[in-house]
Protein backbone atom coordinates (compact mmCIF):
# COMPACT_ATOMS: atom_id res chain seq x y z
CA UNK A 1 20.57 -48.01 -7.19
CA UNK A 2 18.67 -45.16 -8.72
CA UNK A 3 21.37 -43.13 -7.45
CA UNK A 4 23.77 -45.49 -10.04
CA UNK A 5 21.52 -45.77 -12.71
CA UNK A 6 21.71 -41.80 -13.13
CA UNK A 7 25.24 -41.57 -13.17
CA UNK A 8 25.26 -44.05 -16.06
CA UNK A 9 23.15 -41.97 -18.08
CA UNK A 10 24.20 -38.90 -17.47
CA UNK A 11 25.62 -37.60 -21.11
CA UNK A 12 27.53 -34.38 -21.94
CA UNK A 13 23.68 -32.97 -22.84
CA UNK A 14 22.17 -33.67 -20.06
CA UNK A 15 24.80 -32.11 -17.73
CA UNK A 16 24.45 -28.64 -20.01
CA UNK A 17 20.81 -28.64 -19.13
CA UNK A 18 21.51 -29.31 -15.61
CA UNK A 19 23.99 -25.95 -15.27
CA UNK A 20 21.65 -23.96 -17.58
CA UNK A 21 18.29 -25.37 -15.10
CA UNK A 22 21.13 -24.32 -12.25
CA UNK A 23 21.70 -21.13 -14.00
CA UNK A 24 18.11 -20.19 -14.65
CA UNK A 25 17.94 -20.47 -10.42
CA UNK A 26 20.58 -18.49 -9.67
CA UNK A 27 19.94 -15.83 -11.90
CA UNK A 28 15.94 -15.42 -9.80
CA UNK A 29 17.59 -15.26 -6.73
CA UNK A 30 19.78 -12.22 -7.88
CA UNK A 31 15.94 -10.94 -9.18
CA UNK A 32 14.52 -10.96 -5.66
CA UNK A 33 17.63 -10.67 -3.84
CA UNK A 34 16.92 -7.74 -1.09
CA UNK A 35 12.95 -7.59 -1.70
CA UNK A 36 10.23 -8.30 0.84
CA UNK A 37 9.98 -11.52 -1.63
CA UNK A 38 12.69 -13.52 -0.33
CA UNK A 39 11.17 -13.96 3.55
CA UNK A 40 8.21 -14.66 1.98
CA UNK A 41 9.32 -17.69 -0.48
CA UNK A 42 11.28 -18.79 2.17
CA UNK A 43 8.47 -19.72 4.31
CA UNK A 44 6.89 -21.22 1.38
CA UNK A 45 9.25 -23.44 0.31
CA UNK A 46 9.49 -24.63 4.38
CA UNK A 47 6.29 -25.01 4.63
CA UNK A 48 5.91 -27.15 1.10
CA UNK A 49 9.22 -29.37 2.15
CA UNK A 50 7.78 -29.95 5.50
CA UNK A 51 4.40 -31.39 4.23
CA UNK A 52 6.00 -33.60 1.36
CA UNK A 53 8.18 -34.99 4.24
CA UNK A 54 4.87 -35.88 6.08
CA UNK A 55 3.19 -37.24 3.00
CA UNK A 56 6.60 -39.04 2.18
CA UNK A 57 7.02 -40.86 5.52
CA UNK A 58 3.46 -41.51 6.42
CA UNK A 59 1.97 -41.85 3.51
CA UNK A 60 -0.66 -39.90 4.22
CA UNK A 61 -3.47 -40.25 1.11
CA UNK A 62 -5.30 -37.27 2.01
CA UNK A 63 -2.40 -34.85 2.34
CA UNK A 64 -0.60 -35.74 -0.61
CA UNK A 65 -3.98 -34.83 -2.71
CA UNK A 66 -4.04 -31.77 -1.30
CA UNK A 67 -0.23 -30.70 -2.24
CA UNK A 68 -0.71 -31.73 -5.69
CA UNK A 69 -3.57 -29.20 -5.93
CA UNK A 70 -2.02 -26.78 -4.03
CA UNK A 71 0.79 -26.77 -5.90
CA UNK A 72 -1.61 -26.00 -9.34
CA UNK A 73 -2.79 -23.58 -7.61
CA UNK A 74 0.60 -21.72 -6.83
CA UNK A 75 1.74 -21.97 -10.03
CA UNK A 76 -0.93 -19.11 -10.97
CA UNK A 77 -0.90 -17.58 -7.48
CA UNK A 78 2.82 -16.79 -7.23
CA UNK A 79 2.72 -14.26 -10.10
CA UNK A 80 -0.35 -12.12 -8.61
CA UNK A 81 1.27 -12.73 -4.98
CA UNK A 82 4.79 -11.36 -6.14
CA UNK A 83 3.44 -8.98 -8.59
CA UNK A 84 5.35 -5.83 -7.40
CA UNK A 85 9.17 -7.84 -6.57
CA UNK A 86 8.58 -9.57 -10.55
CA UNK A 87 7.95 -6.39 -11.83
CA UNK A 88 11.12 -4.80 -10.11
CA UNK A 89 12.96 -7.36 -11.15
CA UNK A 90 12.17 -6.98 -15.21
CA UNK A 91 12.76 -3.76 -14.78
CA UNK A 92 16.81 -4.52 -13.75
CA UNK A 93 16.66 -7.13 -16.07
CA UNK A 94 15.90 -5.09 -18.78
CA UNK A 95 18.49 -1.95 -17.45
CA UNK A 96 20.99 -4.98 -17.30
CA UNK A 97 21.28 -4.13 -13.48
CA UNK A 98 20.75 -7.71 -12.54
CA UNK A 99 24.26 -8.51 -11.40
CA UNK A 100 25.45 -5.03 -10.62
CA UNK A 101 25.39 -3.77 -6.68
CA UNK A 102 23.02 -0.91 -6.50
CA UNK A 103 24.73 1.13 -3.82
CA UNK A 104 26.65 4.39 -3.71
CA UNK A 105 30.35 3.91 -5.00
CA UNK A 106 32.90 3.23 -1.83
CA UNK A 107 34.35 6.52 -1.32
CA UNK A 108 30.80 8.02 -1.12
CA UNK A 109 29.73 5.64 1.36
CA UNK A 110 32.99 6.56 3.58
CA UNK A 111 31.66 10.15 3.17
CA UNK A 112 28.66 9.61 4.10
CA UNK A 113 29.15 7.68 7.34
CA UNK A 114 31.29 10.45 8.19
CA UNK A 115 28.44 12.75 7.98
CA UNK A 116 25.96 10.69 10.00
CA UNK A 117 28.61 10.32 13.09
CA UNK A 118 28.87 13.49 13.32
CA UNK A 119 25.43 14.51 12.67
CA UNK A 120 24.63 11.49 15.64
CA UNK A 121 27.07 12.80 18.16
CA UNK A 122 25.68 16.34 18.29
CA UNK A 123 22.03 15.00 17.81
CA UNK A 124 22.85 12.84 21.07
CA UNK A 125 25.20 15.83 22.98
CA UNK A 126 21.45 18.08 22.09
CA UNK A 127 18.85 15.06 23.15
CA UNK A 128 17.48 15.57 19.03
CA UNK A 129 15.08 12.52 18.39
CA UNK A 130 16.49 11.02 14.73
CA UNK A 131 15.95 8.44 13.18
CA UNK A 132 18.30 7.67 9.65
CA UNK A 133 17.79 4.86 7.11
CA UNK A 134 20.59 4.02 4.80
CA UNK A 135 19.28 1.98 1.97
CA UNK A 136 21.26 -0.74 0.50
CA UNK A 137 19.61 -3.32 -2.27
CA UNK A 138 16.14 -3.61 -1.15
CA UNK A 139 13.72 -1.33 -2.50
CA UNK A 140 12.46 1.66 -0.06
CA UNK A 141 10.72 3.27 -2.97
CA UNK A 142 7.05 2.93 -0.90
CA UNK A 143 8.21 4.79 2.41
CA UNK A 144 10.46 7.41 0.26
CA UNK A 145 7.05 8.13 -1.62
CA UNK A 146 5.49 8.77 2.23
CA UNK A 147 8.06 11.95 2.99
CA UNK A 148 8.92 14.87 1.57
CA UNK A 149 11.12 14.91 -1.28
CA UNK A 150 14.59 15.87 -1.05
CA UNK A 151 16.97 14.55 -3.13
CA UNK A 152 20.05 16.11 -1.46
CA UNK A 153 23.40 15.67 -0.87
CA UNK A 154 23.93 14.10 2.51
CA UNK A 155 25.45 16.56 5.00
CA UNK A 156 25.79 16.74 8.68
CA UNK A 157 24.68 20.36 8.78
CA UNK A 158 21.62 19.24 6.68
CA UNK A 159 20.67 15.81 9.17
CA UNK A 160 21.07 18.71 12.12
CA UNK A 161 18.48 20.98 10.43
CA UNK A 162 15.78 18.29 9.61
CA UNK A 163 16.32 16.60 13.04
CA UNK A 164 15.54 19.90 14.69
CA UNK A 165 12.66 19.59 17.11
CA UNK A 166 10.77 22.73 16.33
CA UNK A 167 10.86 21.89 12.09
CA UNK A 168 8.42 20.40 10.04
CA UNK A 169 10.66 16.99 8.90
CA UNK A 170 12.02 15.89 12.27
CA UNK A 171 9.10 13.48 13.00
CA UNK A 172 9.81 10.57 10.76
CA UNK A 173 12.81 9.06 8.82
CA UNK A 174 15.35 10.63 6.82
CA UNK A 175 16.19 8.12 4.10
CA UNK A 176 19.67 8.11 1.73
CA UNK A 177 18.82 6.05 -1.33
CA UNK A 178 21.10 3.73 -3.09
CA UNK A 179 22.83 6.39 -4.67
CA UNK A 180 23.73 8.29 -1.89
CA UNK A 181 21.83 11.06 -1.63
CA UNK A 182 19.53 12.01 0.80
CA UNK A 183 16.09 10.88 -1.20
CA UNK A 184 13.26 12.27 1.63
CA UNK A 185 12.42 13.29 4.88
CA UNK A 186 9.56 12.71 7.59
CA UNK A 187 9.13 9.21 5.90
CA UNK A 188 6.90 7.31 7.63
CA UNK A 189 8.02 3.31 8.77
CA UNK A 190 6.35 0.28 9.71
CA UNK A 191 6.42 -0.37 13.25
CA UNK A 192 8.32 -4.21 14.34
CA UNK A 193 5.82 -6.42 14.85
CA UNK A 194 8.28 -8.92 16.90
CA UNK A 195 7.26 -9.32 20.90
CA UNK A 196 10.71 -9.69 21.58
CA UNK A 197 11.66 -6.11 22.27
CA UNK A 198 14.86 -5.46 23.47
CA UNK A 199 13.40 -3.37 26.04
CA UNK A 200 9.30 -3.12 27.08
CA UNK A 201 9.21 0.64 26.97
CA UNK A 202 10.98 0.84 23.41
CA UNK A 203 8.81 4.16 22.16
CA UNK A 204 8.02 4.27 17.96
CA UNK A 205 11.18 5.65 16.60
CA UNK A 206 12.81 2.72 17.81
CA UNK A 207 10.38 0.50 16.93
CA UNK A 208 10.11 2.04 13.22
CA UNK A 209 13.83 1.46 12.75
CA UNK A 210 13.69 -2.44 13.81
CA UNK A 211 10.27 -2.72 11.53
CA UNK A 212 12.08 -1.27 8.29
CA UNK A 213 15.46 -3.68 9.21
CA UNK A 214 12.89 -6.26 9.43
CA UNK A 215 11.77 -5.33 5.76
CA UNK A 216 14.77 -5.12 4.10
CA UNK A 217 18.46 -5.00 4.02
CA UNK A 218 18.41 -0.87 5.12
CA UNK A 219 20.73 0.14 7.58
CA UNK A 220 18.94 2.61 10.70
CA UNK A 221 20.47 4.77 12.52
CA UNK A 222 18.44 5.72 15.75
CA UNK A 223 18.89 8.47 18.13
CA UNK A 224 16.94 8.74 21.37
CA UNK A 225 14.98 11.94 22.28
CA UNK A 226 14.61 10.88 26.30
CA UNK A 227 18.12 9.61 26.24
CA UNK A 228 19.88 10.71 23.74
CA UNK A 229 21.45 7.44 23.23
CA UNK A 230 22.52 6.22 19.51
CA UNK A 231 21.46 2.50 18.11
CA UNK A 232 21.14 0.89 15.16
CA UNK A 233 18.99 -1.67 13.64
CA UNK A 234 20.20 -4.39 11.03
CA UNK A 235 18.19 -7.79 10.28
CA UNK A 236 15.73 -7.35 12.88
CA UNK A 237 18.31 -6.76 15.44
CA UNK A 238 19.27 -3.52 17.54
CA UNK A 239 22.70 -2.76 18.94
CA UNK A 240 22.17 0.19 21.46
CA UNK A 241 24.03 2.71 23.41
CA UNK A 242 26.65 3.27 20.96
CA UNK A 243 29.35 5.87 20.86
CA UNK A 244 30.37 7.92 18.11
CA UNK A 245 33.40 5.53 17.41
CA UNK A 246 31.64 2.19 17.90
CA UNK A 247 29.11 3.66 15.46
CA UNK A 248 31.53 4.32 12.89
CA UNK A 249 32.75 0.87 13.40
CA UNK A 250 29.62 -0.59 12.95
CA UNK A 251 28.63 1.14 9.74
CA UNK A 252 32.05 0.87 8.20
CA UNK A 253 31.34 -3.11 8.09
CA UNK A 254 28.11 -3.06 7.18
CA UNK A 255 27.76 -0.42 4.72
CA UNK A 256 31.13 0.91 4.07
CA UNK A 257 33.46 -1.22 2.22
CA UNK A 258 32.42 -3.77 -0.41
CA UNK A 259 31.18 -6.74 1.20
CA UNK A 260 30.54 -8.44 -1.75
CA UNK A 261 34.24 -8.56 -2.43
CA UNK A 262 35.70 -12.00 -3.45
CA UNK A 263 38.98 -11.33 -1.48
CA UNK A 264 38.59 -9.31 1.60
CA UNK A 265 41.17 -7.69 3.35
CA UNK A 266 42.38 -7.54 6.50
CA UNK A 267 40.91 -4.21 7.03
CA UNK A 268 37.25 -5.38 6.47
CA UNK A 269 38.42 -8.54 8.33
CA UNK A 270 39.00 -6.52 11.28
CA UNK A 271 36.21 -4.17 10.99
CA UNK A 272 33.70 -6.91 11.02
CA UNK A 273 35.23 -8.57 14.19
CA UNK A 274 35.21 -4.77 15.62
CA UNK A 275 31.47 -4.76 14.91
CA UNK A 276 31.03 -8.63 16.61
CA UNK A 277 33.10 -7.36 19.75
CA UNK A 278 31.03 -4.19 20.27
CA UNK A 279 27.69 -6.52 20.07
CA UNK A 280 28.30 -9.10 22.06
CA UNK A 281 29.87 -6.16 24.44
CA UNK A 282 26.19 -4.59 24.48
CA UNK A 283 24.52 -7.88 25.39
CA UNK A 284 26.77 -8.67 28.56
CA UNK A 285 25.73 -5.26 29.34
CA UNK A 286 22.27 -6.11 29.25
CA UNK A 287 22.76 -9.30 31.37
């Protein structure tokens, strides 16, 4: 009945405030898209449905007086909690960067993953430790600030040299910012906190490039030093013993063409089921 009753009155004004309230969303997810923010509110917003459920269906006195002063206290929590993402995020809104993708232009990218296959093959053929992070829209400002400032262009010849064992930048990350370049070297990573290790006797490279996939959107590129064996993390997830063509593969549909594209081809169409072959390849490996 309610349900009716809104319908009835719903006027021509009332709908425009709807789509600009619906508006006024969308646009602060495109604010903390690809932040440390998003995992974060998600929880929340679980955790707040969950307990108005509870409160809702059991009518539970107690509870329910503790939501409604929870949820005066978030209202002047959120902004010291978030205070780094909402800052961020004026700061696109005000370069007008809101809506615009903040990686490298396509053919650069293509360029680039060139470089790092090659650079991975002969790091694996020499048993070189690496470890590569390709930044996408989240914000790797904090562990660029860790290294040692570069700001190069990205080159297999230069990934060889800083990968070297006996150099000052091979122990850490190499990371190539948004704009494709090569921002900073010997960066230093968080380490995964997940239990669920694809293998026990993971050692910290690999764990650093699950913990920054964990973080963010970045792409890492990992390259064993006992093994010599390439991987690479995305969303908390590793895909391991990779060849020099299934790595290509991989990074070609996650950081190559445009995914945001409204109509994808066939060629990304096929990349991305390349990618989904060679993973679910590597787990029937595993078992």
């Amino acid at each position: 009945m309610e349900l009716i009753w809104a319908f009835d009155n719903l006027t021509p004004a009332a709908i425009i405030d709807i789509l600009l309230v619906a508006l006024v969303f969308y646009g602060l997810s495109f604010l903390f898209r690809g932040t440390q923010a998003i995992a974060l509110l998600r929880g929340m917003l679980f955790l707040l449905l969950g307990l108005i459920a509870l409160v809702s269906v059991f009518r539970l006195e107690a509870l329910g007086w503790l939501l409604n002063n929870m949820l005066t206290v978030l209202v002047v929590a959120i902004p010291v909690i978030f205070q780094p993402e909402l800052r961020r995020a004026l700061e696109r809104l005000g370069r007008g960067a809101i809506f615009q993708s903040r990686m490298a232009p396509e053919d650069l990218r293509i360029r680039i993953i060139d470089e790092i296959v090659q650079s991975a093959e002969k790091l694996s053929d020499r048993r070189h430790g690496a470890l590569i992070v390709l930044q996408r829209n989240s914000n790797l400002d904090e562990y660029i600030r860790t290294g040692i400032a570069l700001d190069s262009q990205v080159s297999h010849d230069l990934l060889l040299t800083i990968f070297w064992p006996k150099t000052e930048l091979h122990d850490g990350a190499a990371i190539i910012n948004h704009a494709g370049r090569l921002a900073a070297a010997a960066c230093v990573l968080p380490l995964t906190a997940s239990r669920n290790l694809p293998s026990p006797h993971m050692g910290t490279r690999h764990r650093a490039a699950l913990g920054i996939s964990e973080v963010s959107d970045a792409l890492c590129v990992v390259v064993s030093e006992e093994t010599g064996k390439i991987a690479i993390t995305n969303g908390g997830r590793m895909v391991s013993r990779l060849d020099p063509d299934r790595l290509r593969t991989i990074l070609n549909a996650f950081y190559g063409p445009d995914r945001r594209s409204s109509t994808p081809s066939l060629a990304n169409l096929r990349e991305w089921w390349q990618a989904f072959v060679a993973r679910f390849q590597d787990r029937r490996k595993k078992t």
